[in-house]
PDB file of N, CA and C in Angstrom:
ATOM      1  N   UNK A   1     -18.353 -19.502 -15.979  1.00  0.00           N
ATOM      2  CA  UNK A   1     -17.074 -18.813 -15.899  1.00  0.00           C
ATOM      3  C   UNK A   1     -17.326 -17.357 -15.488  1.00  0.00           C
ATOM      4  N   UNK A   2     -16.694 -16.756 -14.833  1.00  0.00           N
ATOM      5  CA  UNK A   2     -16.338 -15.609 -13.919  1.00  0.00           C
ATOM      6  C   UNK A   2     -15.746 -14.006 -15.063  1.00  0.00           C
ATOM      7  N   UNK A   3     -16.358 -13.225 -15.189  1.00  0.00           N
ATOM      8  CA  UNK A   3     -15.496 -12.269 -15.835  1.00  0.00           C
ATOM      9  C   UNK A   3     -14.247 -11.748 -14.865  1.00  0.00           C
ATOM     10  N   UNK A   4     -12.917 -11.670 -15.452  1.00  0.00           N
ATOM     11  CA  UNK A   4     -11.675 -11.064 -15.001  1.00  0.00           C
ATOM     12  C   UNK A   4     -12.112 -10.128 -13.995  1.00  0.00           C
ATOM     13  N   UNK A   5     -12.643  -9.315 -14.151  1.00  0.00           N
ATOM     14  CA  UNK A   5     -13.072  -8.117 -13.150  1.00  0.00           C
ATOM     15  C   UNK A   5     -13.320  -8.556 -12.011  1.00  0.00           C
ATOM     16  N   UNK A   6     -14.654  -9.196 -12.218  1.00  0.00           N
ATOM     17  CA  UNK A   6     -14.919  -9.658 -10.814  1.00  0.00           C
ATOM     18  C   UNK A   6     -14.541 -10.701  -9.936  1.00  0.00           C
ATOM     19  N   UNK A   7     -13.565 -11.782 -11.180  1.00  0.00           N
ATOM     20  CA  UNK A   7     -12.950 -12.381 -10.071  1.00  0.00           C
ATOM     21  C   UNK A   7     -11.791 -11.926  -9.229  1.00  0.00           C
ATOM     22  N   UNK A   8     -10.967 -10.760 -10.111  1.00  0.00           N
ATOM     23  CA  UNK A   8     -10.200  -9.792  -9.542  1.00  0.00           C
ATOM     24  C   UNK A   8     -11.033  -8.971  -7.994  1.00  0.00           C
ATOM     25  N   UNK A   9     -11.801  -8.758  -8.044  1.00  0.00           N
ATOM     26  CA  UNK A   9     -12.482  -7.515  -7.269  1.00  0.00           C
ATOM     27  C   UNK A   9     -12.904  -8.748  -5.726  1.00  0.00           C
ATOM     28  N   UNK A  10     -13.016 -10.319  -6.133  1.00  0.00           N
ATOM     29  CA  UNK A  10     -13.571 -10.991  -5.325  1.00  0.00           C
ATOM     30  C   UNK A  10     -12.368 -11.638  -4.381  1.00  0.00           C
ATOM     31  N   UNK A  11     -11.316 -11.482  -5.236  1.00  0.00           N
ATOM     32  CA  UNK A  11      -9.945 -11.911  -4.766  1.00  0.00           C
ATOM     33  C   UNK A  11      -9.261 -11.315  -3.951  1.00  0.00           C
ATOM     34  N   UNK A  12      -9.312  -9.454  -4.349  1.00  0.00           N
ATOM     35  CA  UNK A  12      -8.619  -8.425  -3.524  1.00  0.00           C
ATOM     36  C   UNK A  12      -9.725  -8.802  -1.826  1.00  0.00           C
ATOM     37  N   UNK A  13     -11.137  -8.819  -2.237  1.00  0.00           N
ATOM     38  CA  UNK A  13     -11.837  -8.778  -1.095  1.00  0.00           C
ATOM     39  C   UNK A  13     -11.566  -9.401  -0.084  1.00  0.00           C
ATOM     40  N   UNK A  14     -11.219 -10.840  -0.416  1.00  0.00           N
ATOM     41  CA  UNK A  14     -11.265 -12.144   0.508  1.00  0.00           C
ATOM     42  C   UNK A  14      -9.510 -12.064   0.708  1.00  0.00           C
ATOM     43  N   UNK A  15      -8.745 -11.762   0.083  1.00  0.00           N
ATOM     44  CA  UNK A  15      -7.091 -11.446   0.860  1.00  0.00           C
ATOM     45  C   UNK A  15      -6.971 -10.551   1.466  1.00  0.00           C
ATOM     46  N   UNK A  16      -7.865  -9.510   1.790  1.00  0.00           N
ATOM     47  CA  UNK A  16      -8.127  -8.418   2.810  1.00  0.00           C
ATOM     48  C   UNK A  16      -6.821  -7.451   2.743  1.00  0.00           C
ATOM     49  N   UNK A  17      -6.387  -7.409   1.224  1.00  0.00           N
ATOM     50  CA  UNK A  17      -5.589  -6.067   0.950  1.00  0.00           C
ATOM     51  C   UNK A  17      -6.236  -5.003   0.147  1.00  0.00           C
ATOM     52  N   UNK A  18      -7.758  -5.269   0.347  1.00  0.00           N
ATOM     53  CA  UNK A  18      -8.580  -3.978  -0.235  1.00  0.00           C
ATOM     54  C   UNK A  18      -8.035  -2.606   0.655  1.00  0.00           C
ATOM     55  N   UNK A  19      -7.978  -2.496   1.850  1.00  0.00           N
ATOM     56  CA  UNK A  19      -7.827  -1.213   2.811  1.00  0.00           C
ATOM     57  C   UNK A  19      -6.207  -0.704   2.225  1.00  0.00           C
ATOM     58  N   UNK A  20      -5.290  -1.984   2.239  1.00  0.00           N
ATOM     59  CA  UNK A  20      -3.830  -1.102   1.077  1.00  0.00           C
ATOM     60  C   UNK A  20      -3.408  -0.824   0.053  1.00  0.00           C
ATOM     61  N   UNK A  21      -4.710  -1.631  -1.056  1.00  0.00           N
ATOM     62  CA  UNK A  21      -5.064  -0.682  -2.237  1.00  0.00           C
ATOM     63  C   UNK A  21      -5.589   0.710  -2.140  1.00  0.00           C
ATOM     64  N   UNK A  22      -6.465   0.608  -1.033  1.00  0.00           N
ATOM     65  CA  UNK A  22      -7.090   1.921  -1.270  1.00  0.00           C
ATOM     66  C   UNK A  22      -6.125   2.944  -0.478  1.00  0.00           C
ATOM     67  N   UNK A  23      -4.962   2.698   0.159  1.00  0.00           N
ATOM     68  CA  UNK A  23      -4.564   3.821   0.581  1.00  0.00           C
ATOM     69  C   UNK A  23      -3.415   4.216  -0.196  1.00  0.00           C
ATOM     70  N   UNK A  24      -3.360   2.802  -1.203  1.00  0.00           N
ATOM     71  CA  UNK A  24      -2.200   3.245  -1.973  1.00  0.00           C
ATOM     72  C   UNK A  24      -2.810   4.236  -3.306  1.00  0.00           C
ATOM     73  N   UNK A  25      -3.688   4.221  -3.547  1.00  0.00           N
ATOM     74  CA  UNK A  25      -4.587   5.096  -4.481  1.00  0.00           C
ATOM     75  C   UNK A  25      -4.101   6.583  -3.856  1.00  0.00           C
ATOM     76  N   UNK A  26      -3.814   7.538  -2.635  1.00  0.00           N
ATOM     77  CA  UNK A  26      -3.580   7.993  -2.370  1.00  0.00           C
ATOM     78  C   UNK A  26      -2.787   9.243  -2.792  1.00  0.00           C
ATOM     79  N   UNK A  27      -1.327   7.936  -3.096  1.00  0.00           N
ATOM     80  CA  UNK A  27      -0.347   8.168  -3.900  1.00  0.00           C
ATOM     81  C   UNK A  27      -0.482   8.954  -5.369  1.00  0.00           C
ATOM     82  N   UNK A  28      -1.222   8.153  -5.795  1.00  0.00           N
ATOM     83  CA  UNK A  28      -1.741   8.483  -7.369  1.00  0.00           C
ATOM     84  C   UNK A  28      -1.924   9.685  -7.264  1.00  0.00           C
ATOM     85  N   UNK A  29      -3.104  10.005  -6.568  1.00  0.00           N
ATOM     86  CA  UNK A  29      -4.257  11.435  -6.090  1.00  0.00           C
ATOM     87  C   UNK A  29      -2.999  12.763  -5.181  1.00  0.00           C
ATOM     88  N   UNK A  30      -2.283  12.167  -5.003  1.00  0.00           N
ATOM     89  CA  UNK A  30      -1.482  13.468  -4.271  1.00  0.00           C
ATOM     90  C   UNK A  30      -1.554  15.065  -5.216  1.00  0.00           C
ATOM     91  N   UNK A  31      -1.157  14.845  -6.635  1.00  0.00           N
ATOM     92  CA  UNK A  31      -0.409  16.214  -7.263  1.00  0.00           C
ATOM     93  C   UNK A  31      -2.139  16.281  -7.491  1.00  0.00           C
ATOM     94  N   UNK A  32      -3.332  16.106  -7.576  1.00  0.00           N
ATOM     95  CA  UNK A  32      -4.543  16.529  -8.405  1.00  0.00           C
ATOM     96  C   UNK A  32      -5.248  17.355  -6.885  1.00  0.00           C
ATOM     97  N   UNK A  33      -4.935  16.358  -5.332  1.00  0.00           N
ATOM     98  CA  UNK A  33      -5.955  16.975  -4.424  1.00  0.00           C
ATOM     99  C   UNK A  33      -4.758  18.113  -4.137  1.00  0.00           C
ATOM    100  N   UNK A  34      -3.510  18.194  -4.069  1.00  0.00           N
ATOM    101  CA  UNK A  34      -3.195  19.584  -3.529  1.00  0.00           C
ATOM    102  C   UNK A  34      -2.804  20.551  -4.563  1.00  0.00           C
ATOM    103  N   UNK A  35      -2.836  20.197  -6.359  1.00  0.00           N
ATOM    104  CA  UNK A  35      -2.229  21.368  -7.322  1.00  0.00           C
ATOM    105  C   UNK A  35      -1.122  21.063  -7.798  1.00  0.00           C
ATOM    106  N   UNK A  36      -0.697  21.682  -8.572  1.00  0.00           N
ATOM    107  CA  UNK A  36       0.343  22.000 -10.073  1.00  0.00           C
ATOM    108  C   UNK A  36       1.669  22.331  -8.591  1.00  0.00           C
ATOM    109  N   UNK A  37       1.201  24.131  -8.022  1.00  0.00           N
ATOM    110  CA  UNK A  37       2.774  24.449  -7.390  1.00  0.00           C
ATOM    111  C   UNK A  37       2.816  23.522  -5.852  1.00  0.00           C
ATOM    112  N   UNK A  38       2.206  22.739  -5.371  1.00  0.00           N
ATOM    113  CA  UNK A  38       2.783  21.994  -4.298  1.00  0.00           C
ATOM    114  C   UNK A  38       3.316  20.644  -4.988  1.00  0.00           C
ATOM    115  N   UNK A  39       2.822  20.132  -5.979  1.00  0.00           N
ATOM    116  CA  UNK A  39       3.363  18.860  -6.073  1.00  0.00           C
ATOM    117  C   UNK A  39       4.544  18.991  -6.815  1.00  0.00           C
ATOM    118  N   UNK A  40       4.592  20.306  -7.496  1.00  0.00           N
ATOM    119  CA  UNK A  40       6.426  20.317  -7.819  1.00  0.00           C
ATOM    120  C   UNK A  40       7.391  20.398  -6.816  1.00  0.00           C
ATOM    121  N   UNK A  41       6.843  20.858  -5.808  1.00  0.00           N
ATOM    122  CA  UNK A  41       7.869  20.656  -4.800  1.00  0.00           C
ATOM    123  C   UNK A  41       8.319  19.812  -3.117  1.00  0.00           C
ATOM    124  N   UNK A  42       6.849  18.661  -3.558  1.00  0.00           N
ATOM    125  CA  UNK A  42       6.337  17.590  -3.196  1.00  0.00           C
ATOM    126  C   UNK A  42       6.726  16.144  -3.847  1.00  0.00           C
ATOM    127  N   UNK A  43       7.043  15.003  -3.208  1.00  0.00           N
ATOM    128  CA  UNK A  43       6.734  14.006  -3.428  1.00  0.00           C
ATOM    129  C   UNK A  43       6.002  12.606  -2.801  1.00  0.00           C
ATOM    130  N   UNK A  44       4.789  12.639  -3.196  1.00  0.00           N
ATOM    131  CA  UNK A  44       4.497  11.550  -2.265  1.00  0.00           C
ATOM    132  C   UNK A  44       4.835   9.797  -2.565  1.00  0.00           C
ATOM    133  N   UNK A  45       5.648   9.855  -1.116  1.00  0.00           N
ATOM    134  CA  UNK A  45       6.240   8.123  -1.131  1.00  0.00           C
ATOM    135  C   UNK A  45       5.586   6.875  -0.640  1.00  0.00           C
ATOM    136  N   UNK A  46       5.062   6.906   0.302  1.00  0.00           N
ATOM    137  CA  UNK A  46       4.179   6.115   0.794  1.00  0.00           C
ATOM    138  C   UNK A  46       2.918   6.340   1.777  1.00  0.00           C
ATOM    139  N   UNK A  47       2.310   5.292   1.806  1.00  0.00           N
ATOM    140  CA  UNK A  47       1.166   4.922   2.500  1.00  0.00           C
ATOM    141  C   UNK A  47       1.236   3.531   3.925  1.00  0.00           C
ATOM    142  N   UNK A  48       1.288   3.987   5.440  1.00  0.00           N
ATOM    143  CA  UNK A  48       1.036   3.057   5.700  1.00  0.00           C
ATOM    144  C   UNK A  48       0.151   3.136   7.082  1.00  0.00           C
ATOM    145  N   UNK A  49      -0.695   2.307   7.196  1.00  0.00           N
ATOM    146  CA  UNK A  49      -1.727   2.822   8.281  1.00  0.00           C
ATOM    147  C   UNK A  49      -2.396   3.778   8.790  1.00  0.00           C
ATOM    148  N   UNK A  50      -2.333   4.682   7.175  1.00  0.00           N
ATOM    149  CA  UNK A  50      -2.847   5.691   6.790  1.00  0.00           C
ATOM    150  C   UNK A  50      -2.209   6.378   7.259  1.00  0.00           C
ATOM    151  N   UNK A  51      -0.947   6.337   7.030  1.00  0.00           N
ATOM    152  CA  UNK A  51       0.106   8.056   7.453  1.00  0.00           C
ATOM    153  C   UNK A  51       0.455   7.730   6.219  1.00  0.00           C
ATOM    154  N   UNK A  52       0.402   9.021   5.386  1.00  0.00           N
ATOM    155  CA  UNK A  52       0.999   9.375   4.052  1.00  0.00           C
ATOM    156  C   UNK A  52       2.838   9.813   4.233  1.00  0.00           C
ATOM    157  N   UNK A  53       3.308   9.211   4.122  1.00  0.00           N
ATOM    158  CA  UNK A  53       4.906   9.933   3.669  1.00  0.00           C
ATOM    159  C   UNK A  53       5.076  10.876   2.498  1.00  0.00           C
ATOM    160  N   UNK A  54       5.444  12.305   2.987  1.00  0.00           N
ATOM    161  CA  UNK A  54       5.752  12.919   1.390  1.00  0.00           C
ATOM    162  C   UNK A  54       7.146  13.867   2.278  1.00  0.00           C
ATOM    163  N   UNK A  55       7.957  13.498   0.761  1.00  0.00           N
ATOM    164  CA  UNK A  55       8.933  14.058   0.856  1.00  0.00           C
ATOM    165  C   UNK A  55       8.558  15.868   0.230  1.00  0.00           C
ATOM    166  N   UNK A  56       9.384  16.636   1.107  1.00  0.00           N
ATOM    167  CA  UNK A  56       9.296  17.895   0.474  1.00  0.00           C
ATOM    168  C   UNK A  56      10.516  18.562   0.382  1.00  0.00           C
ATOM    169  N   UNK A  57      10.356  19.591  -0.632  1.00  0.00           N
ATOM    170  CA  UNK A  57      11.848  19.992  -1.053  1.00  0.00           C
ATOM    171  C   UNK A  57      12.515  21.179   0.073  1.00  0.00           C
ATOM    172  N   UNK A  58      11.850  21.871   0.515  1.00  0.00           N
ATOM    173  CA  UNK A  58      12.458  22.456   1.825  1.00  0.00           C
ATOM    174  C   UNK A  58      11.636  22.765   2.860  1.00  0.00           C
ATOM    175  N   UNK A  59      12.650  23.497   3.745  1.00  0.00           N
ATOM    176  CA  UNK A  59      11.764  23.735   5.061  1.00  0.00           C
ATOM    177  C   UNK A  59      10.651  24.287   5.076  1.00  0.00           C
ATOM    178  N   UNK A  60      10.508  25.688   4.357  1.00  0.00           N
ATOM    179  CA  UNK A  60       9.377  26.175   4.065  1.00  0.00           C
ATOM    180  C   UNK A  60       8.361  25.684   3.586  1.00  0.00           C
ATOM    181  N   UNK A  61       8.447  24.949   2.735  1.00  0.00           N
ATOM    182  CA  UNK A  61       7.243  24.502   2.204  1.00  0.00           C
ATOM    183  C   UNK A  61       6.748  23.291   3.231  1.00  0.00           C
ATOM    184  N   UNK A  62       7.704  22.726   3.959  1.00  0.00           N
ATOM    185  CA  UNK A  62       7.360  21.585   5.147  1.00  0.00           C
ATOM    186  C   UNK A  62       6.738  22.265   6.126  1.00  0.00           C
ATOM    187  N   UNK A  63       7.135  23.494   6.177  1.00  0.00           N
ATOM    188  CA  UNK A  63       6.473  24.939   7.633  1.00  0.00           C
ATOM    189  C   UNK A  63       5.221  24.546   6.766  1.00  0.00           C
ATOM    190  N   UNK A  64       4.365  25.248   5.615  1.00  0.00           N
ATOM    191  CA  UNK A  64       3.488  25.921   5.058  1.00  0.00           C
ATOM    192  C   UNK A  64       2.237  24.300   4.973  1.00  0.00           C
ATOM    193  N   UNK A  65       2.978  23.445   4.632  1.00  0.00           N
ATOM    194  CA  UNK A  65       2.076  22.308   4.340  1.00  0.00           C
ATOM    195  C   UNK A  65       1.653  21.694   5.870  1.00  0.00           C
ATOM    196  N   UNK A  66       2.335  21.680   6.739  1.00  0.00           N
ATOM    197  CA  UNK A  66       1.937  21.159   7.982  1.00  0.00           C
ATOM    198  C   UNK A  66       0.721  22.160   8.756  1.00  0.00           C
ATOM    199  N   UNK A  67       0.995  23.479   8.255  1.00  0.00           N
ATOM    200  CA  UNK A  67      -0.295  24.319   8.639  1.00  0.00           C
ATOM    201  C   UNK A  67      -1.519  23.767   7.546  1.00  0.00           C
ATOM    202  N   UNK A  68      -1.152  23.799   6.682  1.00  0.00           N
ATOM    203  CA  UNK A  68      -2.165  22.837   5.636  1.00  0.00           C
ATOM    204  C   UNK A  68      -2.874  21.505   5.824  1.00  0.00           C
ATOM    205  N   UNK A  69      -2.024  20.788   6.759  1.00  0.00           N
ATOM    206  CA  UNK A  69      -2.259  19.006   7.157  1.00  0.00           C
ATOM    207  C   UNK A  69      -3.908  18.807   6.630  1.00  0.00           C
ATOM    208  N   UNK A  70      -4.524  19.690   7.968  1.00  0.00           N
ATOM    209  CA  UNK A  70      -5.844  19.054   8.142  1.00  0.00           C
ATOM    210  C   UNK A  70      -7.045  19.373   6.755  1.00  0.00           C
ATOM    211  N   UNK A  71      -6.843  19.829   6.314  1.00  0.00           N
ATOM    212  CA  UNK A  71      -7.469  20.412   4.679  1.00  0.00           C
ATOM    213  C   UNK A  71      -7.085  19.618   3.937  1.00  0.00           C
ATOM    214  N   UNK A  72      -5.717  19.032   3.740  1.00  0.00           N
ATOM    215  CA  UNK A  72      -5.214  18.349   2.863  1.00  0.00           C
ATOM    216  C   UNK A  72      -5.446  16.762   2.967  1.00  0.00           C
ATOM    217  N   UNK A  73      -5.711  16.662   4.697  1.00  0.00           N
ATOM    218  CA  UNK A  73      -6.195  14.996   4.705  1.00  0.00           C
ATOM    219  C   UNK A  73      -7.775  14.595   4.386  1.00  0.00           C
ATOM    220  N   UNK A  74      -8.848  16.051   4.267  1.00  0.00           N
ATOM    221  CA  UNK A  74     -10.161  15.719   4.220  1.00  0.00           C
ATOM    222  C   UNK A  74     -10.042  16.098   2.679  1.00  0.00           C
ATOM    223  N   UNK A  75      -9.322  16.869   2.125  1.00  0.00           N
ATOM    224  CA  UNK A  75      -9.249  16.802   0.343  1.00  0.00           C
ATOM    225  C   UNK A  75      -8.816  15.187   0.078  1.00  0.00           C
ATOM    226  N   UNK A  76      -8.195  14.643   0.660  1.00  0.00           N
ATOM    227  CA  UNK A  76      -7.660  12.952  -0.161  1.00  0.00           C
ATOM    228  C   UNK A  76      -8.465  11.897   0.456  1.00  0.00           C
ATOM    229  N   UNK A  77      -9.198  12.144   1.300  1.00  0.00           N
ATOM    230  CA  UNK A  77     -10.267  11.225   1.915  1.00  0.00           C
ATOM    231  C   UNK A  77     -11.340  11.236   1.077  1.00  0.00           C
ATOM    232  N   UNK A  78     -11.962  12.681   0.761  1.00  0.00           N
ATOM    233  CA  UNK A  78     -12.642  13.352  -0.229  1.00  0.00           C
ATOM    234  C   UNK A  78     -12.562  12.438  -1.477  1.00  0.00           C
ATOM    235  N   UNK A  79     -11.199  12.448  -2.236  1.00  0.00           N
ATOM    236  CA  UNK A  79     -10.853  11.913  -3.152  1.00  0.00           C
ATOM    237  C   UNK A  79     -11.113  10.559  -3.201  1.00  0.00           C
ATOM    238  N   UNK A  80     -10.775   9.941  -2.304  1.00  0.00           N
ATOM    239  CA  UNK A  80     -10.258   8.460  -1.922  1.00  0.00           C
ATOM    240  C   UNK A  80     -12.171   7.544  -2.242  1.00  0.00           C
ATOM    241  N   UNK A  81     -12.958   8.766  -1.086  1.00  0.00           N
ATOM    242  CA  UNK A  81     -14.814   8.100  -1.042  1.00  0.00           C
ATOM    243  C   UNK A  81     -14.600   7.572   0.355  1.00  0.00           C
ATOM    244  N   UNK A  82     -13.659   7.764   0.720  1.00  0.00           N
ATOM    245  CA  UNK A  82     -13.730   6.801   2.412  1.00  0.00           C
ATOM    246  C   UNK A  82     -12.358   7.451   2.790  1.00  0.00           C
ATOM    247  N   UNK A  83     -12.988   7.318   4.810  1.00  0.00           N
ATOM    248  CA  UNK A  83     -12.357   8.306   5.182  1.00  0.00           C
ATOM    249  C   UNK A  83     -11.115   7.188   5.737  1.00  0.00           C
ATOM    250  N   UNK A  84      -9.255   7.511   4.881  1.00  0.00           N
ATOM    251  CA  UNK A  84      -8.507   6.138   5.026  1.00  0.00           C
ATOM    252  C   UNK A  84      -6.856   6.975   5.313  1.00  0.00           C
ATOM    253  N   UNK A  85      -7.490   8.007   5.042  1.00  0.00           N
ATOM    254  CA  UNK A  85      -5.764   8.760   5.363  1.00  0.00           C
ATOM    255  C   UNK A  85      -6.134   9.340   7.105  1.00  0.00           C
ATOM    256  N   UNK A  86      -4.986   9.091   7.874  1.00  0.00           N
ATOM    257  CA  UNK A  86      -5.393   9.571   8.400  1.00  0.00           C
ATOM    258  C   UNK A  86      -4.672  10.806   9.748  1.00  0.00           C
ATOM    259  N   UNK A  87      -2.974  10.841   8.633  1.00  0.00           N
ATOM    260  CA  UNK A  87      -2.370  11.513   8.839  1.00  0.00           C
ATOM    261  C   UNK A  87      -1.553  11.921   7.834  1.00  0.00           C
ATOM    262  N   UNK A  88      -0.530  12.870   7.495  1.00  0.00           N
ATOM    263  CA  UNK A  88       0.744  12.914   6.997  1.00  0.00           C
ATOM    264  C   UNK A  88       1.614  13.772   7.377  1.00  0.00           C
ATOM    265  N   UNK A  89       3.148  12.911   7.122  1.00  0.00           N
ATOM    266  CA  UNK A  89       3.816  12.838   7.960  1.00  0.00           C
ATOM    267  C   UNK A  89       4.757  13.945   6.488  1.00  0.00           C
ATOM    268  N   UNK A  90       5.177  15.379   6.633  1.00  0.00           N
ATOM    269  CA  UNK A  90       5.867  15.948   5.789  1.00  0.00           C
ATOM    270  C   UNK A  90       7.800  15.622   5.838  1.00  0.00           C
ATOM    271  N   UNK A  91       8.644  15.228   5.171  1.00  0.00           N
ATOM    272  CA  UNK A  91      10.129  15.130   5.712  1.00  0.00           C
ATOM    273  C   UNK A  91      10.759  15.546   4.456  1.00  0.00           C
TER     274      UNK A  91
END
């Protein structure tokens, strides 16, 4: 008999939704890789083909984070252990 874990870990492998677990991990990691004052005025919604969706609360901070993009996608790649984000999209 198989421990839970690994038949879990052998299952995600072979249904080949390991790559949208891991980008959904993403999500989780948003408020820790960019901080306390962006993620209050941040929300991140989704993950898909590695474009992150995050909603933001105004223009400015949508100006300020898009100069931010490229820092912010090698901080959650960083995070992630593999490089899986590979844009985001601020709205």
């Amino acid at each position: 008999m198989q421990h839970i874990g690994k038949a879990l870990s052998n299952f995600v492998k072979d249904s080949k939704i390991e790559k949208g677990l891991e980008q959904h991990k993403a999500l989780g990691l948003w408020p820790d890789v960019v901080g306390k004052k962006i993620a209050e005025n941040t929300e991140a919604k989704s993950v898909e083909s590695g474009v992150v969706l995050i909603c933001v609360k105004n223009p400015v901070w949508r100006q300020e984070l898009q100069l931010q993009k490229d820092q912010i996608i090698k901080k959650l790649n960083k995070a992630l252990l593999k490089k899986i984000i590979k844009d985001i999209r601020f709205v």
